[in-house]
PDB file of N, CA and C in Angstrom:
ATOM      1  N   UNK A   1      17.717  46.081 179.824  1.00  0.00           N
ATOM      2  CA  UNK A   1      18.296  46.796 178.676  1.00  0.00           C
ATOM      3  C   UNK A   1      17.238  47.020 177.605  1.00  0.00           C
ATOM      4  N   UNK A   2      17.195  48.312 176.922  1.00  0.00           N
ATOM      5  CA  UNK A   2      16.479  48.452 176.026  1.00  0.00           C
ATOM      6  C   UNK A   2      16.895  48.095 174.583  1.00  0.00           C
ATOM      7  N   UNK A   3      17.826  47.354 174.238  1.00  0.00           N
ATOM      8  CA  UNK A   3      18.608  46.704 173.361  1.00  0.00           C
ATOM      9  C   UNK A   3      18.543  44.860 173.394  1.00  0.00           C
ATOM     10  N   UNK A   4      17.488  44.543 173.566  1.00  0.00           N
ATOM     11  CA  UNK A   4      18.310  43.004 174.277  1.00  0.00           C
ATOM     12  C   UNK A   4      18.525  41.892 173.289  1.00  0.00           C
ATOM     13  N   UNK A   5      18.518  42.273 171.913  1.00  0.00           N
ATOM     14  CA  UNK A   5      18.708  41.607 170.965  1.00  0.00           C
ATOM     15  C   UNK A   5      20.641  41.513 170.582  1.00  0.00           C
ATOM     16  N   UNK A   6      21.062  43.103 170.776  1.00  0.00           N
ATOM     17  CA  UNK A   6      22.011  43.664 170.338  1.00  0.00           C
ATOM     18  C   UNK A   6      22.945  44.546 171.607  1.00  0.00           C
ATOM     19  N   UNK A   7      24.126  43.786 172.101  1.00  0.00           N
ATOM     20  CA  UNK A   7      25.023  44.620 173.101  1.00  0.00           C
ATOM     21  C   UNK A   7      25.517  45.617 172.617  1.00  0.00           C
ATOM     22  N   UNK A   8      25.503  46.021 171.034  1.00  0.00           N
ATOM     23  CA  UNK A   8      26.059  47.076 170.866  1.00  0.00           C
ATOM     24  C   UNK A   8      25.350  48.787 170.713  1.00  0.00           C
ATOM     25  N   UNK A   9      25.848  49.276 171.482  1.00  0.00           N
ATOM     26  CA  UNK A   9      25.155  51.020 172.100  1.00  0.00           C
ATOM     27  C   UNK A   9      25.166  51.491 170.733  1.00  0.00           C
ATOM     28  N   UNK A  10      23.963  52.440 170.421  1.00  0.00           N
ATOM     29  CA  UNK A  10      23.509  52.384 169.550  1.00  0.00           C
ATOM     30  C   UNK A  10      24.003  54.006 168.987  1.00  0.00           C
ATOM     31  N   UNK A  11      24.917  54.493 169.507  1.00  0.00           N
ATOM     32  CA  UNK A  11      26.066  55.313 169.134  1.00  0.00           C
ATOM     33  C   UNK A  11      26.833  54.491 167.820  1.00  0.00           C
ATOM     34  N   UNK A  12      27.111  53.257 168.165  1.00  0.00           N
ATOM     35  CA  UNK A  12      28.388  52.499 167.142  1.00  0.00           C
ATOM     36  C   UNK A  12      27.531  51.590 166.164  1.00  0.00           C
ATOM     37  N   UNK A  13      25.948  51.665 166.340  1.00  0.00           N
ATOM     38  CA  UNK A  13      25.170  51.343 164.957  1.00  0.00           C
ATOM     39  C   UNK A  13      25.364  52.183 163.230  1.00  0.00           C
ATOM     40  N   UNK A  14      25.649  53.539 163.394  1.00  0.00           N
ATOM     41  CA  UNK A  14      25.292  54.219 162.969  1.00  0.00           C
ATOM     42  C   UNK A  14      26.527  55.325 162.303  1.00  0.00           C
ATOM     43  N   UNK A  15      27.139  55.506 161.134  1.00  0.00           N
ATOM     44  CA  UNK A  15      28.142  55.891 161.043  1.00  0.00           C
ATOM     45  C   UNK A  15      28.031  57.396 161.169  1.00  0.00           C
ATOM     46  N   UNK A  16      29.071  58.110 161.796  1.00  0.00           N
ATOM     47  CA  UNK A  16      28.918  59.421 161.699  1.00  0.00           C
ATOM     48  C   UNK A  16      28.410  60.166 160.840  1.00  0.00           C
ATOM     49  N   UNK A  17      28.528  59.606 159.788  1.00  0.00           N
ATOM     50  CA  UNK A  17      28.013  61.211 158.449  1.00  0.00           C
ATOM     51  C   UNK A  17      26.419  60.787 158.925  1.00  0.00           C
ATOM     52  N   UNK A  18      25.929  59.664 159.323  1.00  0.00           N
ATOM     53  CA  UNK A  18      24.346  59.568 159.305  1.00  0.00           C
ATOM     54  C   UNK A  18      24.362  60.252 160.275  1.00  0.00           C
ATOM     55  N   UNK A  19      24.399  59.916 161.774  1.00  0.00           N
ATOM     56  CA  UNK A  19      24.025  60.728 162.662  1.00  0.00           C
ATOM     57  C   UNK A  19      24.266  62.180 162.460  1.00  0.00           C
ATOM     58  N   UNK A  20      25.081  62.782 161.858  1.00  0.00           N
ATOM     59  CA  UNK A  20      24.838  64.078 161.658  1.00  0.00           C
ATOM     60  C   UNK A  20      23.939  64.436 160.459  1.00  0.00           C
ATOM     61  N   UNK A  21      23.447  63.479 159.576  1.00  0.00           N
ATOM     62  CA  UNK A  21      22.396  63.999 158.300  1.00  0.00           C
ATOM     63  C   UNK A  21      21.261  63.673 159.654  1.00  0.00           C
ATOM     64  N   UNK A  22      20.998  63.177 160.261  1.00  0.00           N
ATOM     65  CA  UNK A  22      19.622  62.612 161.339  1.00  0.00           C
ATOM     66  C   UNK A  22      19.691  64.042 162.458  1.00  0.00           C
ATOM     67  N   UNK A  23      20.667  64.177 162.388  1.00  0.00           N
ATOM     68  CA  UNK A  23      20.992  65.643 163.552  1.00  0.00           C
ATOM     69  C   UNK A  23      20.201  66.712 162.916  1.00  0.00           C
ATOM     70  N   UNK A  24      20.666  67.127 161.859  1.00  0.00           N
ATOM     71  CA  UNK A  24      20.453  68.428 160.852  1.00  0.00           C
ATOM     72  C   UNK A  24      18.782  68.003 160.502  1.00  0.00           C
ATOM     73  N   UNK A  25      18.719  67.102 159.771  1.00  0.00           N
ATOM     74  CA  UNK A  25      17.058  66.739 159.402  1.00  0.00           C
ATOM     75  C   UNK A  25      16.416  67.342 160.791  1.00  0.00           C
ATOM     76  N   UNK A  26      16.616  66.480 162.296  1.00  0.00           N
ATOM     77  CA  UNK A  26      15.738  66.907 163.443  1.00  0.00           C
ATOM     78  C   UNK A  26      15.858  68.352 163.618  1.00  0.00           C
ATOM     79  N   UNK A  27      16.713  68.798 163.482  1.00  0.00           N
ATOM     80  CA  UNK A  27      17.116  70.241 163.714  1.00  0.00           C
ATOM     81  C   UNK A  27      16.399  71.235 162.681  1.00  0.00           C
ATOM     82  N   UNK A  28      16.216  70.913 161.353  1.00  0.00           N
ATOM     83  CA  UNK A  28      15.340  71.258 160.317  1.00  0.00           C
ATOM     84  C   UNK A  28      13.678  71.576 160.777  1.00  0.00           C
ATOM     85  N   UNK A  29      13.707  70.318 160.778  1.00  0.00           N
ATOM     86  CA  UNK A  29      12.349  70.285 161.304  1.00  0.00           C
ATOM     87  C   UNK A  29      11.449  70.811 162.949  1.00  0.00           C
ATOM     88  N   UNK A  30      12.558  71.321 163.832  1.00  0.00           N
ATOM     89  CA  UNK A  30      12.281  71.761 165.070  1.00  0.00           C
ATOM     90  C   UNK A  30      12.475  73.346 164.302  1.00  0.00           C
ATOM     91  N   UNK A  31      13.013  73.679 163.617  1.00  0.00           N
ATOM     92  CA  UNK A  31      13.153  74.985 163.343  1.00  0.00           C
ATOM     93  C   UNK A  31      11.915  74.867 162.573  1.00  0.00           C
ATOM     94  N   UNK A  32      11.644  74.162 161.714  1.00  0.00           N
ATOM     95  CA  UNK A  32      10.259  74.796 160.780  1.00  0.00           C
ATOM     96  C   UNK A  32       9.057  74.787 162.312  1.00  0.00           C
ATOM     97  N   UNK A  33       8.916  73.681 162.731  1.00  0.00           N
ATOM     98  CA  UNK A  33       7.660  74.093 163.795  1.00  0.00           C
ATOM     99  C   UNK A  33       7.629  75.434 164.524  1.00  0.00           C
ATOM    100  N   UNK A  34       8.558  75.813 164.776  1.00  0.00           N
ATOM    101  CA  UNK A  34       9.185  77.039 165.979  1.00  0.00           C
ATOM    102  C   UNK A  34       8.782  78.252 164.727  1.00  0.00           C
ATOM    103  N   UNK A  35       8.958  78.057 163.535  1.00  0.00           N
ATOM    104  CA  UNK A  35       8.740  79.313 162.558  1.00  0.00           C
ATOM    105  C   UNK A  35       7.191  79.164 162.338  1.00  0.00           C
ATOM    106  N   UNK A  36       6.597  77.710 162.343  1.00  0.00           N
ATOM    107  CA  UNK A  36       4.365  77.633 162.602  1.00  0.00           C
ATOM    108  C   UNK A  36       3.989  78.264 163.157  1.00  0.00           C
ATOM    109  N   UNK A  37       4.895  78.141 164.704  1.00  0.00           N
ATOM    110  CA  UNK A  37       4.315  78.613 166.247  1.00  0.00           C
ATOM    111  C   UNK A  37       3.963  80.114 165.824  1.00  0.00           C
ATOM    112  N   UNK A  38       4.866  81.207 165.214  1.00  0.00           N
ATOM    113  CA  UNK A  38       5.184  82.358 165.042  1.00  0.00           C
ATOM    114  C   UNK A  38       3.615  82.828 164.537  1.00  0.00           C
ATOM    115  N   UNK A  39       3.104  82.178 163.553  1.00  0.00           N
ATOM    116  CA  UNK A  39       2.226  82.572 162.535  1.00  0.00           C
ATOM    117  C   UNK A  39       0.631  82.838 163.424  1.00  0.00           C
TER     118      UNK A  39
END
């Protein structure tokens, strides 16, 4: 296991509104590189 401190899946670490501010941030930032590539 890549957890072996902690049985709990690391889905139920993390409350929803974060994983979606962590979603949008990655998503931010894959869009700014993809708009570098362009230049």
């Amino acid at each position: 296991s890549r957890y072996p401190m902690d049985a709990t899946p690391p889905a139920d670490l993390f409350e929803p509104a974060d994983a979606n501010g962590a979603i949008a941030t990655a998503t931010a930032v894959i869009e700014l590189l993809q708009a570098m590539d362009h230049f």
